[in-house]
C-alpha atoms as a PDB file:
ATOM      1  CA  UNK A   1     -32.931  69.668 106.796  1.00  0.00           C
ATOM      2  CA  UNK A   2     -30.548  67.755 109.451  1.00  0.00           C
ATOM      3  CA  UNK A   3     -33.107  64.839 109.850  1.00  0.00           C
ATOM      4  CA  UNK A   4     -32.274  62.638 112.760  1.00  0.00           C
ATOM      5  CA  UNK A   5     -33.977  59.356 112.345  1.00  0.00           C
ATOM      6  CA  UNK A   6     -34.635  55.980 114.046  1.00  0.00           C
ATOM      7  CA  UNK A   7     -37.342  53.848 115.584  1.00  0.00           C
ATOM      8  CA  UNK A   8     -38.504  55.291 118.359  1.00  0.00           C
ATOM      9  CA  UNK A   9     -36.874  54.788 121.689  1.00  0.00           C
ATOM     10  CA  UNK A  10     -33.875  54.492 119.645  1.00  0.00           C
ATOM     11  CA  UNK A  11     -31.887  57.544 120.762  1.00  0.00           C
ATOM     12  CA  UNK A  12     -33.276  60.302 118.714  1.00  0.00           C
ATOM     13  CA  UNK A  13     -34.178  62.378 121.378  1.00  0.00           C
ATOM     14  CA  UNK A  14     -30.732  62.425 122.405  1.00  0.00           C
ATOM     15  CA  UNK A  15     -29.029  63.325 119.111  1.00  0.00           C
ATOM     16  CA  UNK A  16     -31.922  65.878 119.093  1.00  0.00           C
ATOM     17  CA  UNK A  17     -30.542  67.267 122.398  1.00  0.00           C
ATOM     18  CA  UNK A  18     -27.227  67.170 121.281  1.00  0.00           C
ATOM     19  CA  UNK A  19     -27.357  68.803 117.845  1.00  0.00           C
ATOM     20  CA  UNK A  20     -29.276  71.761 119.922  1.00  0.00           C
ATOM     21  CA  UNK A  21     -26.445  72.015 122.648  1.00  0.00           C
ATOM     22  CA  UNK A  22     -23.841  72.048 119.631  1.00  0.00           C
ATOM     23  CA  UNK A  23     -25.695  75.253 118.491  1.00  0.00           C
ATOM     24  CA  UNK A  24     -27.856  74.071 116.057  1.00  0.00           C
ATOM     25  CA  UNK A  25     -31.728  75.430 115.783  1.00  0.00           C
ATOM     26  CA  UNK A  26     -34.309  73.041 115.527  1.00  0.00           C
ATOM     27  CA  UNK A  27     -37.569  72.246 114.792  1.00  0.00           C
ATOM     28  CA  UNK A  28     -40.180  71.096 117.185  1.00  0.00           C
ATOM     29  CA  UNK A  29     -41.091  71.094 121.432  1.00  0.00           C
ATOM     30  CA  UNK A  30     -39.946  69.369 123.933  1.00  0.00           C
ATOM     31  CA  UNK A  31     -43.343  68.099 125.061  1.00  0.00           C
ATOM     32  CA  UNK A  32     -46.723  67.500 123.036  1.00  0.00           C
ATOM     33  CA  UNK A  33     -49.708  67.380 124.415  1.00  0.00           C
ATOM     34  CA  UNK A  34     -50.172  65.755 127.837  1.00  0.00           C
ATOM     35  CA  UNK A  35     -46.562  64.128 127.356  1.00  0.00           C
ATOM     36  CA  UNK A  36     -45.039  66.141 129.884  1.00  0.00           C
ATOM     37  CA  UNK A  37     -47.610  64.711 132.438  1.00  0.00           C
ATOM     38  CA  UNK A  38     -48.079  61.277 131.479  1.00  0.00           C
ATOM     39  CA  UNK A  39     -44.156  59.726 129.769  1.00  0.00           C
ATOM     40  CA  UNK A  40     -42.374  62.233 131.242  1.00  0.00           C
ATOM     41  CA  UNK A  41     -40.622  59.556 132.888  1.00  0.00           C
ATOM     42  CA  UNK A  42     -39.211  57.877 129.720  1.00  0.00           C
ATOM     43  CA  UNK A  43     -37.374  60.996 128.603  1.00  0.00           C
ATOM     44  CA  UNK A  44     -36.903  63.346 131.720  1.00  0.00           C
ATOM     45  CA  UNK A  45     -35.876  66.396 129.401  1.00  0.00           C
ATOM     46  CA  UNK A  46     -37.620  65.879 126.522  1.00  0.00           C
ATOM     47  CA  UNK A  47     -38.804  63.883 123.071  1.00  0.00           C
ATOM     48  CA  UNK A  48     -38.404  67.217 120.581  1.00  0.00           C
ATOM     49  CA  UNK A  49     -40.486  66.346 118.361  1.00  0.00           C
ATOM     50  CA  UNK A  50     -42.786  68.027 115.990  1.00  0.00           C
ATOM     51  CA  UNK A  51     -45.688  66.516 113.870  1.00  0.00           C
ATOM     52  CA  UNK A  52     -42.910  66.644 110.786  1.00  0.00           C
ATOM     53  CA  UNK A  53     -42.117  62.829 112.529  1.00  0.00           C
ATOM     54  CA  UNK A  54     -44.310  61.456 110.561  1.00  0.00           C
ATOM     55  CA  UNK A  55     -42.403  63.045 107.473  1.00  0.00           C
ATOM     56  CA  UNK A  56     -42.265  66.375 105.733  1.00  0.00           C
ATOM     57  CA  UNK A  57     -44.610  66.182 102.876  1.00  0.00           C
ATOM     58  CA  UNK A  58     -47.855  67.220 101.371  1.00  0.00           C
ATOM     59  CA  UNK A  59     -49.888  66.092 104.824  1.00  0.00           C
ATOM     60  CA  UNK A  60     -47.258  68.338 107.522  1.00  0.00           C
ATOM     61  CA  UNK A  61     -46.084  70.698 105.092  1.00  0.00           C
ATOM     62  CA  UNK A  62     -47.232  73.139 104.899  1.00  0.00           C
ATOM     63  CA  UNK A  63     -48.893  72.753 107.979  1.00  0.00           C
ATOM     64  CA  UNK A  64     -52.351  71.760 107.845  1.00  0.00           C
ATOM     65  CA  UNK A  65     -53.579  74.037 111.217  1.00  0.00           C
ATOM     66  CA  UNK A  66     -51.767  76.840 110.691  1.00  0.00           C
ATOM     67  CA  UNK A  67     -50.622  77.184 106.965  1.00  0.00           C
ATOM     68  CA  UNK A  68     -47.021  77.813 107.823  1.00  0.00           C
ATOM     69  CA  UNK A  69     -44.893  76.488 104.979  1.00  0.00           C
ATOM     70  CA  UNK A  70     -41.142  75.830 105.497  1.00  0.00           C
ATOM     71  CA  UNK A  71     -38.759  76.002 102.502  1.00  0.00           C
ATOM     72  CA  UNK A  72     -36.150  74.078 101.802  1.00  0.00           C
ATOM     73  CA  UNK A  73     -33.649  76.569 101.571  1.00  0.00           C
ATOM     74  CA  UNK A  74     -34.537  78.351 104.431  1.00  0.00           C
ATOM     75  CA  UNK A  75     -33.791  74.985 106.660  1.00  0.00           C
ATOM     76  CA  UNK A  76     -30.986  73.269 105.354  1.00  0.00           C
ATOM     77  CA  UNK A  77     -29.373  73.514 108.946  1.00  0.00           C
ATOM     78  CA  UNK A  78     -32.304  72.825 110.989  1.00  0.00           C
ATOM     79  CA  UNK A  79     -32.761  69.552 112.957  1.00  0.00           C
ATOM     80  CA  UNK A  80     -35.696  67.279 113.137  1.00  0.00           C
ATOM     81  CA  UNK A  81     -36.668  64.142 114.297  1.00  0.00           C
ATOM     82  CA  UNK A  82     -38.512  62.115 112.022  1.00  0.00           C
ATOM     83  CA  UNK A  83     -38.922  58.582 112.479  1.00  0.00           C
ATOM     84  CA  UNK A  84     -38.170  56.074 109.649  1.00  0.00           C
ATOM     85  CA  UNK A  85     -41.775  55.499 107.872  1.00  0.00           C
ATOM     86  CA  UNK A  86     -41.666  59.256 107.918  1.00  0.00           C
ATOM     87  CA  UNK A  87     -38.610  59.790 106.718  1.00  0.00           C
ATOM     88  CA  UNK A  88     -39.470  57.387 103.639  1.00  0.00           C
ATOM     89  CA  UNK A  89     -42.434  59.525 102.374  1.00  0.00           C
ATOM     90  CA  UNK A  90     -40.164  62.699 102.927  1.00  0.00           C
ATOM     91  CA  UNK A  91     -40.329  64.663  99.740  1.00  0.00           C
ATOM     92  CA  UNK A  92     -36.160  64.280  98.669  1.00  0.00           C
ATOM     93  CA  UNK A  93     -36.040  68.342  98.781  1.00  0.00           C
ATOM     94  CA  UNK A  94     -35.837  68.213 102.487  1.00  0.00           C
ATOM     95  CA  UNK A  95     -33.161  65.805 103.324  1.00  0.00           C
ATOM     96  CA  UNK A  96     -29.759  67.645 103.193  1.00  0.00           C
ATOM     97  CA  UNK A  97     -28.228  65.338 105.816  1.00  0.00           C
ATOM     98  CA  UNK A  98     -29.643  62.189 107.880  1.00  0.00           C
ATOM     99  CA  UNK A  99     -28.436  60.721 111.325  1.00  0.00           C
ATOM    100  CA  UNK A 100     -29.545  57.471 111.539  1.00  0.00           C
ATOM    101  CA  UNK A 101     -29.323  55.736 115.269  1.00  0.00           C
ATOM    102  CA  UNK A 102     -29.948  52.312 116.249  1.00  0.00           C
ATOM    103  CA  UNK A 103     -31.110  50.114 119.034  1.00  0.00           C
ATOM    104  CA  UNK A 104     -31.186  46.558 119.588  1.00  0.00           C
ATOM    105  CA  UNK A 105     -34.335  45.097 118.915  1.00  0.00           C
ATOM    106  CA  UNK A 106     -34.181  43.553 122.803  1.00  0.00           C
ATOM    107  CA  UNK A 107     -34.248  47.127 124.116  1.00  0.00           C
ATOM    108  CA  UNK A 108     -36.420  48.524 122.162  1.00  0.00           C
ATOM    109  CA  UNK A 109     -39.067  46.047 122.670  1.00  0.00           C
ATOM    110  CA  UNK A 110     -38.498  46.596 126.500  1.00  0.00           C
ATOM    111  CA  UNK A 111     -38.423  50.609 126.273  1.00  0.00           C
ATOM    112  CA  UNK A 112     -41.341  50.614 124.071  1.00  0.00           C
ATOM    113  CA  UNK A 113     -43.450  48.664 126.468  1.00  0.00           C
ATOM    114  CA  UNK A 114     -42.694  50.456 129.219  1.00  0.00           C
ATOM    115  CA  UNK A 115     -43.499  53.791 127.690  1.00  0.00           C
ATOM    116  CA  UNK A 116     -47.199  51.848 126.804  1.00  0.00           C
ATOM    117  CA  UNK A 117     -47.099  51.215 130.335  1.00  0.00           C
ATOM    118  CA  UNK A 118     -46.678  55.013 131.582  1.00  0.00           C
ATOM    119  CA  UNK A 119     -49.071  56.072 128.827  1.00  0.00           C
ATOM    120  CA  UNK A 120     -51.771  53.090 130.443  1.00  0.00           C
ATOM    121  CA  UNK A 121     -50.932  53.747 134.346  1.00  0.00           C
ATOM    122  CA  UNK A 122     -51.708  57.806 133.329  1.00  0.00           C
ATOM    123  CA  UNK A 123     -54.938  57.102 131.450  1.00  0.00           C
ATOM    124  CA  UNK A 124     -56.238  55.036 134.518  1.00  0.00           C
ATOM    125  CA  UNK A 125     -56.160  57.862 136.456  1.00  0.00           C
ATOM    126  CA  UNK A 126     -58.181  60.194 134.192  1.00  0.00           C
ATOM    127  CA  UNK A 127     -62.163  61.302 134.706  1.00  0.00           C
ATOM    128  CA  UNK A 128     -64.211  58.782 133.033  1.00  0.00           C
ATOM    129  CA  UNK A 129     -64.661  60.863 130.088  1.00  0.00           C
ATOM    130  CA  UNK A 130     -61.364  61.491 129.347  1.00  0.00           C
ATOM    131  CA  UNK A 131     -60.359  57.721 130.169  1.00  0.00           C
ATOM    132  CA  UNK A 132     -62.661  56.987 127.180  1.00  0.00           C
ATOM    133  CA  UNK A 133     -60.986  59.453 124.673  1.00  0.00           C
ATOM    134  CA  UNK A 134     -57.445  58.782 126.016  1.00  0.00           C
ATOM    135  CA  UNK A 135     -57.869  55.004 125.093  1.00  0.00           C
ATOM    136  CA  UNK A 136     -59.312  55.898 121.747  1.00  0.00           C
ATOM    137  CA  UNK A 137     -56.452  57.645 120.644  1.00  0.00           C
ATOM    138  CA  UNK A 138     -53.778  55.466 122.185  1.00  0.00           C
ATOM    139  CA  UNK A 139     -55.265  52.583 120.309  1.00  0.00           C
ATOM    140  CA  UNK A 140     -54.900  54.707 116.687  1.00  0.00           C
ATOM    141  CA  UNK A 141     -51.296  55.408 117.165  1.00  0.00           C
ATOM    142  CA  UNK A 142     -50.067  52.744 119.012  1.00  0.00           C
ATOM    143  CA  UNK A 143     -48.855  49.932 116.296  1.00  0.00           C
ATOM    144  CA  UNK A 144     -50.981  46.434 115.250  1.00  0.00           C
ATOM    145  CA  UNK A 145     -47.538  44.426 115.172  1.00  0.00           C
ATOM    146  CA  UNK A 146     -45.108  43.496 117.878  1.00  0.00           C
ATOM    147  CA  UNK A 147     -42.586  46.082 118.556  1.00  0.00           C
ATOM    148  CA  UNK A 148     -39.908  43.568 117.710  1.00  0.00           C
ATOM    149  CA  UNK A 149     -41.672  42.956 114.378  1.00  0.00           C
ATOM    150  CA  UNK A 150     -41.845  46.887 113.798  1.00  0.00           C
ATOM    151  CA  UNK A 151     -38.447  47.111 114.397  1.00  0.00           C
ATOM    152  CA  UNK A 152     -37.716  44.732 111.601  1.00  0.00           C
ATOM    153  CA  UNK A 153     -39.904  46.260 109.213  1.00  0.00           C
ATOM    154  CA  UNK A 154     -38.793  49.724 110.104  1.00  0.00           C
ATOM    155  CA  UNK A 155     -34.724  48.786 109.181  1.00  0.00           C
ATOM    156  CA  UNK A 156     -35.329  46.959 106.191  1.00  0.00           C
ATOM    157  CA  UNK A 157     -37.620  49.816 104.414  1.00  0.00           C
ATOM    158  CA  UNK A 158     -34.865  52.056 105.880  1.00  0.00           C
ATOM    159  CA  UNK A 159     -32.438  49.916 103.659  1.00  0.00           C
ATOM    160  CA  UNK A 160     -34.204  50.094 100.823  1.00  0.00           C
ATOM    161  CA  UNK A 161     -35.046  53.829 101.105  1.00  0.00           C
ATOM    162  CA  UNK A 162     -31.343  54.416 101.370  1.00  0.00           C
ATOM    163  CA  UNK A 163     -30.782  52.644  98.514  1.00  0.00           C
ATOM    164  CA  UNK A 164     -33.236  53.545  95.998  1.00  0.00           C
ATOM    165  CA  UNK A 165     -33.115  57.738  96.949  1.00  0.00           C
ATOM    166  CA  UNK A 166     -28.877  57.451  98.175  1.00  0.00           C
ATOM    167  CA  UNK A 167     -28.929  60.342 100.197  1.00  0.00           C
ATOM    168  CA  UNK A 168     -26.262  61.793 102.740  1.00  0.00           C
ATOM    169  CA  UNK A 169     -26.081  59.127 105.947  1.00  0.00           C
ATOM    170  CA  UNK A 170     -24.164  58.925 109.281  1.00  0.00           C
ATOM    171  CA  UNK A 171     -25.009  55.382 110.280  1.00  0.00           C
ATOM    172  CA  UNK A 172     -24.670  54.837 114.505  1.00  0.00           C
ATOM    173  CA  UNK A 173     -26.249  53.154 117.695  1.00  0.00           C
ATOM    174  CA  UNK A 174     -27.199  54.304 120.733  1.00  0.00           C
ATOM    175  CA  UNK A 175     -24.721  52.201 122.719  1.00  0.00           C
ATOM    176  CA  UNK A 176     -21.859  53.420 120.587  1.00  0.00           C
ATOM    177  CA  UNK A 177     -22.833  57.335 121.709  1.00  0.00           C
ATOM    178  CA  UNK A 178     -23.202  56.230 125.242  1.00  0.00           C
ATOM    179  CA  UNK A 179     -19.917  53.994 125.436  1.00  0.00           C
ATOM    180  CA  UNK A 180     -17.758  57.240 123.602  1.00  0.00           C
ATOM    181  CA  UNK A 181     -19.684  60.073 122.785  1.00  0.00           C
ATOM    182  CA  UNK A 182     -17.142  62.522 121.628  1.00  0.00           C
ATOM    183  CA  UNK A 183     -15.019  61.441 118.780  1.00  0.00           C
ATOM    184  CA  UNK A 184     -18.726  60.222 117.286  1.00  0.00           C
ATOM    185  CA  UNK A 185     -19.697  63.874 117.831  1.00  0.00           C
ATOM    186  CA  UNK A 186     -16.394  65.159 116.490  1.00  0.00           C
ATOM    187  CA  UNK A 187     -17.251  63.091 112.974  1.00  0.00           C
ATOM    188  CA  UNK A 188     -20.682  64.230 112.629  1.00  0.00           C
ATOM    189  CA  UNK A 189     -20.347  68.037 113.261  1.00  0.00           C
ATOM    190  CA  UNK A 190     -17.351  68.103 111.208  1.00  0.00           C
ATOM    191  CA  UNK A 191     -20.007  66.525 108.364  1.00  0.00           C
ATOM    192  CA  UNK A 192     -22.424  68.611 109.879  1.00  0.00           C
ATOM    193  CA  UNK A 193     -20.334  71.635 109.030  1.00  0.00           C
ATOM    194  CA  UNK A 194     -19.343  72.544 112.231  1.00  0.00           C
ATOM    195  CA  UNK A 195     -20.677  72.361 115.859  1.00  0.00           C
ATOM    196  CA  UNK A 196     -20.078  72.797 119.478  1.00  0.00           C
ATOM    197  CA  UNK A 197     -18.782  69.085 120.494  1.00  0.00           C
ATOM    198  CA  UNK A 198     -17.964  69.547 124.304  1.00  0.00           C
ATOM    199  CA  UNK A 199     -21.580  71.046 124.648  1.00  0.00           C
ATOM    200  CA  UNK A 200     -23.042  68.388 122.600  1.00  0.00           C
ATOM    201  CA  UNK A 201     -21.067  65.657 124.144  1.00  0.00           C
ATOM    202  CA  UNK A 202     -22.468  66.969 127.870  1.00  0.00           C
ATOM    203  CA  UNK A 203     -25.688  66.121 127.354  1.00  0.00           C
ATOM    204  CA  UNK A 204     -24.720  62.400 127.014  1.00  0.00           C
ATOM    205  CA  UNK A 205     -26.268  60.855 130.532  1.00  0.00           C
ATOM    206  CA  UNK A 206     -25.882  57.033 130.467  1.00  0.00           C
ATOM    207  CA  UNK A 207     -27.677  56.686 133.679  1.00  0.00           C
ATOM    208  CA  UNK A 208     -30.742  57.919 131.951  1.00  0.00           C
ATOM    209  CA  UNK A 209     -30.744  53.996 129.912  1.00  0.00           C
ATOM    210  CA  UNK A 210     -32.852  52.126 132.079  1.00  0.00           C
ATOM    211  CA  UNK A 211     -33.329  49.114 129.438  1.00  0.00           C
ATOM    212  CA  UNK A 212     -29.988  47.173 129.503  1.00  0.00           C
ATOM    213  CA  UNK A 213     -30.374  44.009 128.136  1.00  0.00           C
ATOM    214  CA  UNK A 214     -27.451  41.467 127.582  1.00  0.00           C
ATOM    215  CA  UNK A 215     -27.146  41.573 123.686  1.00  0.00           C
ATOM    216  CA  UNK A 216     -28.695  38.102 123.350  1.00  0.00           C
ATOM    217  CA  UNK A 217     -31.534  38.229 126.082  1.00  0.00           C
ATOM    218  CA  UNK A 218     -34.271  35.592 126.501  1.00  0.00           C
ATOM    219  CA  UNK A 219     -37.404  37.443 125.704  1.00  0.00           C
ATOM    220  CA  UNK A 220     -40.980  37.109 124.624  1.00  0.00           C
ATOM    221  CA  UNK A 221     -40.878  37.438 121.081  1.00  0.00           C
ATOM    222  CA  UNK A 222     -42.753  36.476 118.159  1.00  0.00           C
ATOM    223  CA  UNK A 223     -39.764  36.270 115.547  1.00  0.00           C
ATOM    224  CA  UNK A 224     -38.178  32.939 114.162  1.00  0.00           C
ATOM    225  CA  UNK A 225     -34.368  32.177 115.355  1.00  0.00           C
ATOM    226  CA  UNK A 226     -33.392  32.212 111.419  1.00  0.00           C
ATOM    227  CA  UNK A 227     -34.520  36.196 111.617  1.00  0.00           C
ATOM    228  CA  UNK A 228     -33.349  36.356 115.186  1.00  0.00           C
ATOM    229  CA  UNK A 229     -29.859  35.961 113.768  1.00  0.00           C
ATOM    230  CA  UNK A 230     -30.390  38.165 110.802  1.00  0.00           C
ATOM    231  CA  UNK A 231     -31.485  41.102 113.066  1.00  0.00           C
ATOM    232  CA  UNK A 232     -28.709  40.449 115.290  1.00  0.00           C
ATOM    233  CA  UNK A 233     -26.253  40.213 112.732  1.00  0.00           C
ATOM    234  CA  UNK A 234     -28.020  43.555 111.059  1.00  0.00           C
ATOM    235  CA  UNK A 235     -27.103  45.347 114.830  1.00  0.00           C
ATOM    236  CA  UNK A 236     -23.891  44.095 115.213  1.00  0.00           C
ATOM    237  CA  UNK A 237     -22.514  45.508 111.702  1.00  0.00           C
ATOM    238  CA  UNK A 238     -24.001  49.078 112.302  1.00  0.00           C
ATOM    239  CA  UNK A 239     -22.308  48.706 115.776  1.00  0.00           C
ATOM    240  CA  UNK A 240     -19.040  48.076 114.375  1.00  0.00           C
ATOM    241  CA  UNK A 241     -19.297  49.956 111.214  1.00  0.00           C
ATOM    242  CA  UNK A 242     -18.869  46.877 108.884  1.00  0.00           C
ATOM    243  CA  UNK A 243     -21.041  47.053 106.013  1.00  0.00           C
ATOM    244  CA  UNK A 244     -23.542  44.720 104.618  1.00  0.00           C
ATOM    245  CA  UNK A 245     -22.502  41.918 101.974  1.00  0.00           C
ATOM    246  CA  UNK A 246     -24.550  40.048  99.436  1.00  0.00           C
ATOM    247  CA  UNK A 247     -25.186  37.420 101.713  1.00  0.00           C
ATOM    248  CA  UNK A 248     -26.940  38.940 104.701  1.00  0.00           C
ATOM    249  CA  UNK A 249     -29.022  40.928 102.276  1.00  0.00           C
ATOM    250  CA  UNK A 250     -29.853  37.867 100.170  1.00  0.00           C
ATOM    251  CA  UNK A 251     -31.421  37.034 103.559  1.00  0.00           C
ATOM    252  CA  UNK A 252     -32.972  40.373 104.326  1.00  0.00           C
ATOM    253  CA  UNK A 253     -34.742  40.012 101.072  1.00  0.00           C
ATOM    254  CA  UNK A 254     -35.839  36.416 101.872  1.00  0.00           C
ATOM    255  CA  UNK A 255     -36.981  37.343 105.574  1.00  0.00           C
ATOM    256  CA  UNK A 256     -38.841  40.385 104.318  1.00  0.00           C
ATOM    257  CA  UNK A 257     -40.856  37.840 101.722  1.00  0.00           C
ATOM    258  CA  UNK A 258     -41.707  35.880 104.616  1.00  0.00           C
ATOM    259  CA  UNK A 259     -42.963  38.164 106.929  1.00  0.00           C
ATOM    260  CA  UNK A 260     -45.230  40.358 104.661  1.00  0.00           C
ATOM    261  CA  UNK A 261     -46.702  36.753 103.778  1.00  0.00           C
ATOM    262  CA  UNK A 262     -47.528  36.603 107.837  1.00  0.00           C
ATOM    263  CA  UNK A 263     -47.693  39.888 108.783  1.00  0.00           C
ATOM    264  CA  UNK A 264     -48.719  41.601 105.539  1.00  0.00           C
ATOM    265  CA  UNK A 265     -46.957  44.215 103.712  1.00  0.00           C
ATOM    266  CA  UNK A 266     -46.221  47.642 105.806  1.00  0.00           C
ATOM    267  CA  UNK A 267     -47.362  50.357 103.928  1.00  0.00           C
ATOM    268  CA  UNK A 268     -45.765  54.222 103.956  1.00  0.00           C
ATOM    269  CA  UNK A 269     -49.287  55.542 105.665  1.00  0.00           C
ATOM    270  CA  UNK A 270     -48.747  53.254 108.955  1.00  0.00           C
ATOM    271  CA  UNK A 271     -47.730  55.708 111.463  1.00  0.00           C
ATOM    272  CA  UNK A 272     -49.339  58.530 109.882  1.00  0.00           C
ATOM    273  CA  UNK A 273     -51.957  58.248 112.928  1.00  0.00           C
ATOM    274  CA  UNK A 274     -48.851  60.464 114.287  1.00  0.00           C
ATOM    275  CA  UNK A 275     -49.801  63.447 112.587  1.00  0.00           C
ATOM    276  CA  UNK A 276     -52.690  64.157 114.866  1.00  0.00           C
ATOM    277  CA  UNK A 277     -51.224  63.070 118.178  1.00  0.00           C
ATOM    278  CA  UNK A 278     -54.471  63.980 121.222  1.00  0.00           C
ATOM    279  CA  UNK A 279     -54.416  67.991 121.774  1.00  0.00           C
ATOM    280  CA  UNK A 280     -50.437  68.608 120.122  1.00  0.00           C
ATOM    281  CA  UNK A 281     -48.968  71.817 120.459  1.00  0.00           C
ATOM    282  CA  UNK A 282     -47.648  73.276 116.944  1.00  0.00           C
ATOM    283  CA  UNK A 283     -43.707  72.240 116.179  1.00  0.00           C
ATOM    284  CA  UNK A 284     -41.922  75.682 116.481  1.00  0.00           C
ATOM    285  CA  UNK A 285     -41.066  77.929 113.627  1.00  0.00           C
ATOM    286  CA  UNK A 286     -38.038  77.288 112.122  1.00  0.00           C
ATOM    287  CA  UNK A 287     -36.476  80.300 113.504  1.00  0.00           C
ATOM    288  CA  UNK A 288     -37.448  79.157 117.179  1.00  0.00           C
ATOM    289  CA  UNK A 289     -35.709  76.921 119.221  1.00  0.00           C
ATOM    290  CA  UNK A 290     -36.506  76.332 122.558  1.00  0.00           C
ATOM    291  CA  UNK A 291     -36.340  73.585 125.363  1.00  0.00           C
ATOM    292  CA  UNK A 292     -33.213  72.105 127.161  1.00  0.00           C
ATOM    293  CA  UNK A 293     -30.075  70.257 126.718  1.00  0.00           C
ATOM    294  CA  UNK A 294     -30.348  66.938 128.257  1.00  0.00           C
ATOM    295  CA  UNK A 295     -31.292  62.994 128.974  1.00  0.00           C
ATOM    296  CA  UNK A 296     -31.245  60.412 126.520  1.00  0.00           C
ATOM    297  CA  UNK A 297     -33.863  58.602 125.009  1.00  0.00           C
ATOM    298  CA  UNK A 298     -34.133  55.261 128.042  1.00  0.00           C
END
């Protein structure tokens, strides 16, 4: 499969857009569940997602509801989003190519909290009941860690994924789609095999990124400045396409040591909770597509 992967809020949606408007089908619905009514807001046209997210293995495929089983030859040019402790437990049969996007960890602390917000603001206005199970299951998938902290975690198991398994890559960022999106578009497609880039490149909307943060924002956060730096420095070299030396990942290594001692070790099962998101609507066949071209992930 095409897997498009990232934290969340990260600009996957928007690649997921994209590849669709190029003309390729994909896996997965616009909305699940009671999205549509309650974060709506954070993506006007759409997540696409599927319950693959949390990685296409023994648990999603095939599909525990429905039995459907999708082959690996008979989706090597299908996209899906799945996000990056997903994409780790993917079985290797299933990633043909991978679009990775990034997000500074600034923004993505900011976008993920307000998404918690719109998710909180529509539970409050739910029958009593409902309140009760709505608050259940936004405390199983929403994360124990700071989303700054996940976003750590999340890159450097990314990392090492990449290198242990070395599979296919197009490393970019969500600003660099936003500030140029065609000759980006041009690149992948031609990777990709081919592609519609003027339709792909129209769904870009910058308007739709509501979280813009000066790249080194004063913040809440509950990172050290040493790490601070390293993240930065992480960022800025996907940004600009320079790779990573022996010295920053002497201090990945060190920083990863460090925060498993005070956050303990993440482990591949920590977003399976995503698997059963509250009353999901099956991902759509393979040979479905459906939904529109649109925003970008804010």
């Amino acid at each position: 499969m095409i897997i498009v992967t990232g934290t969340k809020r990260s600009g996957t949606s928007m690649w997921m857009q994209m590849l669709e408007a190029a003309g390729f089908p994909w896996i997965g619905a616009p909305y699940m569940g009671a999205w549509e009514k309650s974060i709506k807001g954070a993506n006007p046209k759409g997540f696409y997602e599927s319950t693959l997210r949390a990685g296409i293995f023994f648990a999603t495929n095939p599909d525990p509801k429905t039995g459907n089983f999708l082959h690996p030859k008979s989706t090597k040019r299908h996209a899906v989003k799945v996000f990056i402790p997903g994409l780790i437990r993917t079985d290797y049969a299933y990633i043909d190519r991978v679009i990775i996007t990034m997000r500074p960890w600034r923004e993505y602390q900011a976008s993920l909290n307000r998404l918690f917000q719109m998710e909180d603001e529509y539970r409050e206005n739910l029958p009593e009941e409902e309140q009760k199970k709505a608050k259940r299951e936004v405390g199983r998938r929403r994360q124990r860690i700071p989303p700054e902290v996940e976003w750590w975690f999340d890159h450097y198991e990314l990392i090492r994924d990449l290198a242990t398994r070395r599979y296919p890559v197009h490393l970019t960022t969500y600003h660099r789609v936003l500030a140029d999106p065609e000759p980006e578009l041009k690149q992948v497609l031609e990777w990709l095999g081919g592609g519609d880039v003027a339709k792909a490149a129209a769904v870009v909307e910058p308007k739709l990124n509501t979280q813009k943060l000066k790249p080194h924002a004063e913040i809440p956060h509950q990172l050290d400045l040493e790490l601070i730096e390293v993240m930065d420095d992480l960022y800025d070299r996907a940004h600009h396409r320079r790779g990573l030396d022996a010295a920053l990942i002497d201090k990945m290594n060190e920083w990863q040591k460090r925060m498993e001692e005070r956050w303990g070790a993440p482990s591949r099962d920590r977003s399976r909770e995503d698997i059963d998101a509250p009353d999901v609507d099956k991902g759509a066949d393979p040979e479905e597509t459906s939904g529109s071209s649109g925003a970008a992930d804010a």
